[in-house]
PDB file of N, CA and C in Angstrom:
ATOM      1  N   UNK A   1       0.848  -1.169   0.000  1.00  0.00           N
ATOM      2  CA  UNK A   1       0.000   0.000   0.000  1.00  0.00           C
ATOM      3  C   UNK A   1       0.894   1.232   0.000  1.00  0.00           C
ATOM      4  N   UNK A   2       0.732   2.342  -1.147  1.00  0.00           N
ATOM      5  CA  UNK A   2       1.263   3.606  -0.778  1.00  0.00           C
ATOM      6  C   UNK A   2       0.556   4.245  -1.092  1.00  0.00           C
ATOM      7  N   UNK A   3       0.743   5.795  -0.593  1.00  0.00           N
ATOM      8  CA  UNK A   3       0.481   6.952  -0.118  1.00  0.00           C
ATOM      9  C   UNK A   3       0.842   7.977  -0.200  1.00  0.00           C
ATOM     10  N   UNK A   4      -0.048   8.873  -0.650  1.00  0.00           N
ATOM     11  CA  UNK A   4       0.615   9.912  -1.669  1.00  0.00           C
ATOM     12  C   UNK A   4      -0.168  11.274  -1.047  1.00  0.00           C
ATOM     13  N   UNK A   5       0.589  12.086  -0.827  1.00  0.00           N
ATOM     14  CA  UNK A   5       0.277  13.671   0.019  1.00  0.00           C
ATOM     15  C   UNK A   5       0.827  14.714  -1.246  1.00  0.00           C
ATOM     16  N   UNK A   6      -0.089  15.387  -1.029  1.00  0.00           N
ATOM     17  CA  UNK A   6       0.208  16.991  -1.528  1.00  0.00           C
ATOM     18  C   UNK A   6       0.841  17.379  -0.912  1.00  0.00           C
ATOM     19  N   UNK A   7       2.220  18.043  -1.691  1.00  0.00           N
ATOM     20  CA  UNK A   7       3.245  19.040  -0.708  1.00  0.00           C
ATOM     21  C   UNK A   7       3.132  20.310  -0.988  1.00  0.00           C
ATOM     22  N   UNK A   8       2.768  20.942  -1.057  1.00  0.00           N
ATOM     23  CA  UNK A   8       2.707  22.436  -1.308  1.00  0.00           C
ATOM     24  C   UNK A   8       3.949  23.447  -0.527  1.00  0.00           C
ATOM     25  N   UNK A   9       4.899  23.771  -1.257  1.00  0.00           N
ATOM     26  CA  UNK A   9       6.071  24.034  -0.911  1.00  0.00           C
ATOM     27  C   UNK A   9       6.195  25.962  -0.392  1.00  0.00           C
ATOM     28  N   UNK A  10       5.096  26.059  -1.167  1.00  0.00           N
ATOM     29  CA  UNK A  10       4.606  27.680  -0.534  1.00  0.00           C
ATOM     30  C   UNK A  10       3.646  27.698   1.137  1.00  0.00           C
ATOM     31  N   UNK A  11       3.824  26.702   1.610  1.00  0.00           N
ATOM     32  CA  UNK A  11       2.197  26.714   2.687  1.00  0.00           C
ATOM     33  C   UNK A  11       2.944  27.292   4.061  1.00  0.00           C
ATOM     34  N   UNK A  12       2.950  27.804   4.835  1.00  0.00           N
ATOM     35  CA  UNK A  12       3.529  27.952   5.740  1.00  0.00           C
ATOM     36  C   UNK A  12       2.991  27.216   6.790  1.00  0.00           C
ATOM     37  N   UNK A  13       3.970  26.511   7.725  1.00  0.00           N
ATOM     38  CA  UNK A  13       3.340  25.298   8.811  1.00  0.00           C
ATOM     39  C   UNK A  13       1.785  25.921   9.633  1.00  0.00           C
ATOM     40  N   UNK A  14       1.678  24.861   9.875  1.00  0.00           N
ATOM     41  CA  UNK A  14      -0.155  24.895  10.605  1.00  0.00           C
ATOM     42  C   UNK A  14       0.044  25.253  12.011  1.00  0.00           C
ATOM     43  N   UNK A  15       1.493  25.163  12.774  1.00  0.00           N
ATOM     44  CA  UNK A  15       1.281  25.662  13.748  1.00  0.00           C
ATOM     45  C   UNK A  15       1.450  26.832  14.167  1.00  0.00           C
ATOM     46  N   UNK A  16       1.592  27.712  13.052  1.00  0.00           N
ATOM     47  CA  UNK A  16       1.568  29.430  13.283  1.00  0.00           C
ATOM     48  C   UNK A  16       0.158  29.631  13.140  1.00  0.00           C
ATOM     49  N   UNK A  17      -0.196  30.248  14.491  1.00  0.00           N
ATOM     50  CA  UNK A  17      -1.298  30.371  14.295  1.00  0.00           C
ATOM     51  C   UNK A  17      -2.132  31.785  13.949  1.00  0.00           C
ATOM     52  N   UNK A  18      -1.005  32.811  13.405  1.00  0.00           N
ATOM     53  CA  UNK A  18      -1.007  33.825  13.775  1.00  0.00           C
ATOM     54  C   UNK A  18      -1.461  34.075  11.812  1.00  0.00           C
ATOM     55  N   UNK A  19      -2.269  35.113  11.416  1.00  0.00           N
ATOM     56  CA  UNK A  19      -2.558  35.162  10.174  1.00  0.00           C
ATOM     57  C   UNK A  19      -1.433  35.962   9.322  1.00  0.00           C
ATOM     58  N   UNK A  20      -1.188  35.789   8.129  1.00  0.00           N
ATOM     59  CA  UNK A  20      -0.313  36.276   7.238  1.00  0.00           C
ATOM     60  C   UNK A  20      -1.020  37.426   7.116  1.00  0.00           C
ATOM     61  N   UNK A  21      -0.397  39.069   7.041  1.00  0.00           N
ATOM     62  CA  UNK A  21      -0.919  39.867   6.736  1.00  0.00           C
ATOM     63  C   UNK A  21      -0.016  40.947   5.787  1.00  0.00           C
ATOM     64  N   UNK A  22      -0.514  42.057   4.747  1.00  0.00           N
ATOM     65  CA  UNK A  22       0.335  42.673   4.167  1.00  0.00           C
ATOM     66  C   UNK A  22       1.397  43.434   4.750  1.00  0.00           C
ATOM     67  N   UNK A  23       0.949  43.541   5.376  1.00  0.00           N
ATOM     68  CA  UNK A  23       2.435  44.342   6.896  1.00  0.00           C
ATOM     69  C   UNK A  23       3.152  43.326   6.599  1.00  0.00           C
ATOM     70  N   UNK A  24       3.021  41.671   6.858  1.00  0.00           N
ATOM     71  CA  UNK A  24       4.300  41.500   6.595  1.00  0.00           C
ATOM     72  C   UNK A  24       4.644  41.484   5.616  1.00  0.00           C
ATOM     73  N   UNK A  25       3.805  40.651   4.227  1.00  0.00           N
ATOM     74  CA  UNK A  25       4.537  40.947   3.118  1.00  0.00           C
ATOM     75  C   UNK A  25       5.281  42.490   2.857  1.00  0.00           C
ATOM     76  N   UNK A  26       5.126  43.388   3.206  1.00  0.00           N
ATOM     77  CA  UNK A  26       6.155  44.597   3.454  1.00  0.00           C
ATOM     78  C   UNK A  26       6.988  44.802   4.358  1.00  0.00           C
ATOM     79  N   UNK A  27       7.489  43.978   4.966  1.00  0.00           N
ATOM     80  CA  UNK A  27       8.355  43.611   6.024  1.00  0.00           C
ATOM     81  C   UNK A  27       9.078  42.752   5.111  1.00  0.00           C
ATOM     82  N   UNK A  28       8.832  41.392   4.446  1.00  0.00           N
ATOM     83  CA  UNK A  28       9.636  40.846   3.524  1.00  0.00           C
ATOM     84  C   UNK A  28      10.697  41.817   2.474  1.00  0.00           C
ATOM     85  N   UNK A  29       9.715  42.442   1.941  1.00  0.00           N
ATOM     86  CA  UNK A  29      10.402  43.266   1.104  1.00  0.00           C
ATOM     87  C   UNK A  29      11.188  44.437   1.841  1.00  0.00           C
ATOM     88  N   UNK A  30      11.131  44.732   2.510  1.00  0.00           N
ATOM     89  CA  UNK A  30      12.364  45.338   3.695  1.00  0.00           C
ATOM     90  C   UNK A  30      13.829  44.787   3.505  1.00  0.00           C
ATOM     91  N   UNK A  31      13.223  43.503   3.626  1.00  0.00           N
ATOM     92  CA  UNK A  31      14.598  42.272   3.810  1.00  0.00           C
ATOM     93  C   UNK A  31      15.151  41.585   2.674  1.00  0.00           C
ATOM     94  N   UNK A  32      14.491  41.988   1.824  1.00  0.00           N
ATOM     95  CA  UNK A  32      14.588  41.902   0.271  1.00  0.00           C
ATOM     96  C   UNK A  32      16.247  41.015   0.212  1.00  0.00           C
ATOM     97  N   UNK A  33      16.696  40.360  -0.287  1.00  0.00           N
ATOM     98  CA  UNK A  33      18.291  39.917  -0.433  1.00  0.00           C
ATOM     99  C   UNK A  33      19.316  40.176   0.290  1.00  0.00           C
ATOM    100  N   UNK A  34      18.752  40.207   1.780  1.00  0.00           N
ATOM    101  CA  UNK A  34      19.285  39.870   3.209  1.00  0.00           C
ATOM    102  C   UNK A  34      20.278  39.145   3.278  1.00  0.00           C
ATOM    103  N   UNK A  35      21.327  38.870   4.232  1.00  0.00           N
ATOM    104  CA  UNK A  35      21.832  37.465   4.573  1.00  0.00           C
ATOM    105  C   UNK A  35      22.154  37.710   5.859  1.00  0.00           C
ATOM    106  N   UNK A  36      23.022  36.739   6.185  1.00  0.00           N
ATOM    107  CA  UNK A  36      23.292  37.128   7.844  1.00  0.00           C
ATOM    108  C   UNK A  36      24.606  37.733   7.768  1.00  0.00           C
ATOM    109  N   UNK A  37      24.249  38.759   9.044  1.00  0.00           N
ATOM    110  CA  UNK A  37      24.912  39.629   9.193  1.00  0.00           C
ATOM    111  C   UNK A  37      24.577  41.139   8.296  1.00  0.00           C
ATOM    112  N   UNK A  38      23.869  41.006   7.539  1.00  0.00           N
ATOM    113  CA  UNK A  38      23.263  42.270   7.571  1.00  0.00           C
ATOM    114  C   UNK A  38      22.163  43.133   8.299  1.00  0.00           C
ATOM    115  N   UNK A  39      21.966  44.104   8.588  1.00  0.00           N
ATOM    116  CA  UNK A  39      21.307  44.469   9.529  1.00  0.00           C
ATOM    117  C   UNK A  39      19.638  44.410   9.178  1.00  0.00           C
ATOM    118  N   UNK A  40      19.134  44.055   7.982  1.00  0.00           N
ATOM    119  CA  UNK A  40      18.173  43.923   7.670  1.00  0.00           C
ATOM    120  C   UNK A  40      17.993  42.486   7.411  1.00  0.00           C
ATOM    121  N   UNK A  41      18.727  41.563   7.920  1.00  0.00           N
ATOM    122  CA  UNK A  41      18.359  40.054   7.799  1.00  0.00           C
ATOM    123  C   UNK A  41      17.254  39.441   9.113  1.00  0.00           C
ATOM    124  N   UNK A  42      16.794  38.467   8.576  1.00  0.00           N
ATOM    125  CA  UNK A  42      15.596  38.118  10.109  1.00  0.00           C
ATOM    126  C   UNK A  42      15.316  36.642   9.315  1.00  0.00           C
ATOM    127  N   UNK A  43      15.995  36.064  10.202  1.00  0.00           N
ATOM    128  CA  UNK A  43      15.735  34.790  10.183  1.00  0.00           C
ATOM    129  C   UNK A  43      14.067  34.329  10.451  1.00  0.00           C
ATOM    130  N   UNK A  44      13.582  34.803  11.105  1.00  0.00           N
ATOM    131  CA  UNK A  44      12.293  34.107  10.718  1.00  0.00           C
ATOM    132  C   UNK A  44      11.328  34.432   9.508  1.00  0.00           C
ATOM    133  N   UNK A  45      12.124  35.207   8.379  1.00  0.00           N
ATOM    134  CA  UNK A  45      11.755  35.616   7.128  1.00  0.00           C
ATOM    135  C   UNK A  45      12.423  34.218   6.035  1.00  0.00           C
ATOM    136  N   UNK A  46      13.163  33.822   6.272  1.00  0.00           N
ATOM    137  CA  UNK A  46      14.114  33.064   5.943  1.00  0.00           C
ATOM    138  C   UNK A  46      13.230  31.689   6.193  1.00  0.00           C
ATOM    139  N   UNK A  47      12.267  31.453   5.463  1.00  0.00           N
ATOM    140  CA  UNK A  47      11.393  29.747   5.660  1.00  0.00           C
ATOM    141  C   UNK A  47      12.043  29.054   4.603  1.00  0.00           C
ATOM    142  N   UNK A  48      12.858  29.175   3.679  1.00  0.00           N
ATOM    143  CA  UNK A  48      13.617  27.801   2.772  1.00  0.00           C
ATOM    144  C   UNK A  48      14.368  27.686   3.417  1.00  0.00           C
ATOM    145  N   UNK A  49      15.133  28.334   4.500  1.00  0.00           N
ATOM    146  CA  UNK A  49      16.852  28.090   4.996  1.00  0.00           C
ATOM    147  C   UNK A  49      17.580  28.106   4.211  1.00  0.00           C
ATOM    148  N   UNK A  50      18.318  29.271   3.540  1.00  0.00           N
ATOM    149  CA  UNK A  50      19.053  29.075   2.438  1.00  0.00           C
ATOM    150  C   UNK A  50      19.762  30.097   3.224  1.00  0.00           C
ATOM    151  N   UNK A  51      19.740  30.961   4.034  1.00  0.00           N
ATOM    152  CA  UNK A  51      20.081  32.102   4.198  1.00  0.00           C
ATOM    153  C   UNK A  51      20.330  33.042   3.995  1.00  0.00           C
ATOM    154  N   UNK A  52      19.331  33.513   3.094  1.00  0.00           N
ATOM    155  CA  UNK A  52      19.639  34.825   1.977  1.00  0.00           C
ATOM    156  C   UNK A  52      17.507  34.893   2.105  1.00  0.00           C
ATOM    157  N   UNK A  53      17.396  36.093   1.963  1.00  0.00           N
ATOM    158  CA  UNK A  53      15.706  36.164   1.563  1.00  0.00           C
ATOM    159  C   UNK A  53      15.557  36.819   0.258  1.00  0.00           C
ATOM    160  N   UNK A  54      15.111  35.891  -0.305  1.00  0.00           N
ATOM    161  CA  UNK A  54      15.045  35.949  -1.434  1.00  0.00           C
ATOM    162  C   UNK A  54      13.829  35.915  -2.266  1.00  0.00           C
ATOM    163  N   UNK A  55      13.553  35.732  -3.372  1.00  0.00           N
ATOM    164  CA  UNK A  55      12.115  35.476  -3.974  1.00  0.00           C
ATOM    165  C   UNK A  55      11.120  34.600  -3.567  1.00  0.00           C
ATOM    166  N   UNK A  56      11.753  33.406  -3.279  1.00  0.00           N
ATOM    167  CA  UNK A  56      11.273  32.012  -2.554  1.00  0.00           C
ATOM    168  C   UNK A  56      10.330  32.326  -1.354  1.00  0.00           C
ATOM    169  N   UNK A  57      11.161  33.522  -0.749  1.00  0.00           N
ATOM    170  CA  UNK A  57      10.709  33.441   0.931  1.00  0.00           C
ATOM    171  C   UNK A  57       9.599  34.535   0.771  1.00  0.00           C
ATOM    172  N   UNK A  58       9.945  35.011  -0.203  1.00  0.00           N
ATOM    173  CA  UNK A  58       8.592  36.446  -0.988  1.00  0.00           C
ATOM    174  C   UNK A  58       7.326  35.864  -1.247  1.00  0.00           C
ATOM    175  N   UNK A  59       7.736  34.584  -1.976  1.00  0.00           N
ATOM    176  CA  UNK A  59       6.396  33.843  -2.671  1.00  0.00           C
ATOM    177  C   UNK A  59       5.701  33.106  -1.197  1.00  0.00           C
ATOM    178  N   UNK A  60       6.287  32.930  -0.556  1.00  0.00           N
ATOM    179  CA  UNK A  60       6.048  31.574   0.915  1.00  0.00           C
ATOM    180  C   UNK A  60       4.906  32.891   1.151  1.00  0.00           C
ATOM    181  N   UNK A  61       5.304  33.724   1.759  1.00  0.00           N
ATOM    182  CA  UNK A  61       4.164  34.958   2.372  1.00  0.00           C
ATOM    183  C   UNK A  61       3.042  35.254   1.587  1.00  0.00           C
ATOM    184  N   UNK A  62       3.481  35.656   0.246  1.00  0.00           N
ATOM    185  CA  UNK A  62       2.380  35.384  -0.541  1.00  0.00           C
ATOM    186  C   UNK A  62       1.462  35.490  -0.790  1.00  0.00           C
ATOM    187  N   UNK A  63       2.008  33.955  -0.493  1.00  0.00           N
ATOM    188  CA  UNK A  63       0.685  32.777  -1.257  1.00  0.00           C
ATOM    189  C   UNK A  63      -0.147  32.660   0.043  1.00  0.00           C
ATOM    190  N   UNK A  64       0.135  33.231   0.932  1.00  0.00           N
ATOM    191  CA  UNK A  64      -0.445  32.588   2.280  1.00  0.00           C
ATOM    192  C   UNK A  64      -1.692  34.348   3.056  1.00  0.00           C
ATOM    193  N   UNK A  65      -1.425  35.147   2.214  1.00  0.00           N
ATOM    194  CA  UNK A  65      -2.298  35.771   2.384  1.00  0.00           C
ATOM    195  C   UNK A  65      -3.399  35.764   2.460  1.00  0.00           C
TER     196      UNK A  65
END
């Protein structure tokens, strides 16, 4: 028997329970091509872990509006 799930790679986890709002998507773009150690980096913008915020982490917010 297998088993097959939808991954939706934009979804942000179910246990934030807190709603996506355009404040932050303008907070993303603040942080626009961040990394660490710049003063505009924020790791909890950073949901691929790549460490850079980038388009990826633009689209994650989003889509979740």
């Amino acid at each position: 028997m297998t088993r097959q799930m939808a991954f939706n790679p934009f979804k942000i986890l179910e246990e934030f329970s807190t709603k996506v709002t355009k404040a932050d998507l303008s907070q993303m773009v603040t942080c626009f091509r961040a990394m660490p150690g710049w003063g505009n980096y924020d790791t909890q913008m950073d949901f691929n872990g790549n460490f850079e915020i980038d388009i990826a982490d633009i689209s994650t917010v989003a889509a979740n509006l």
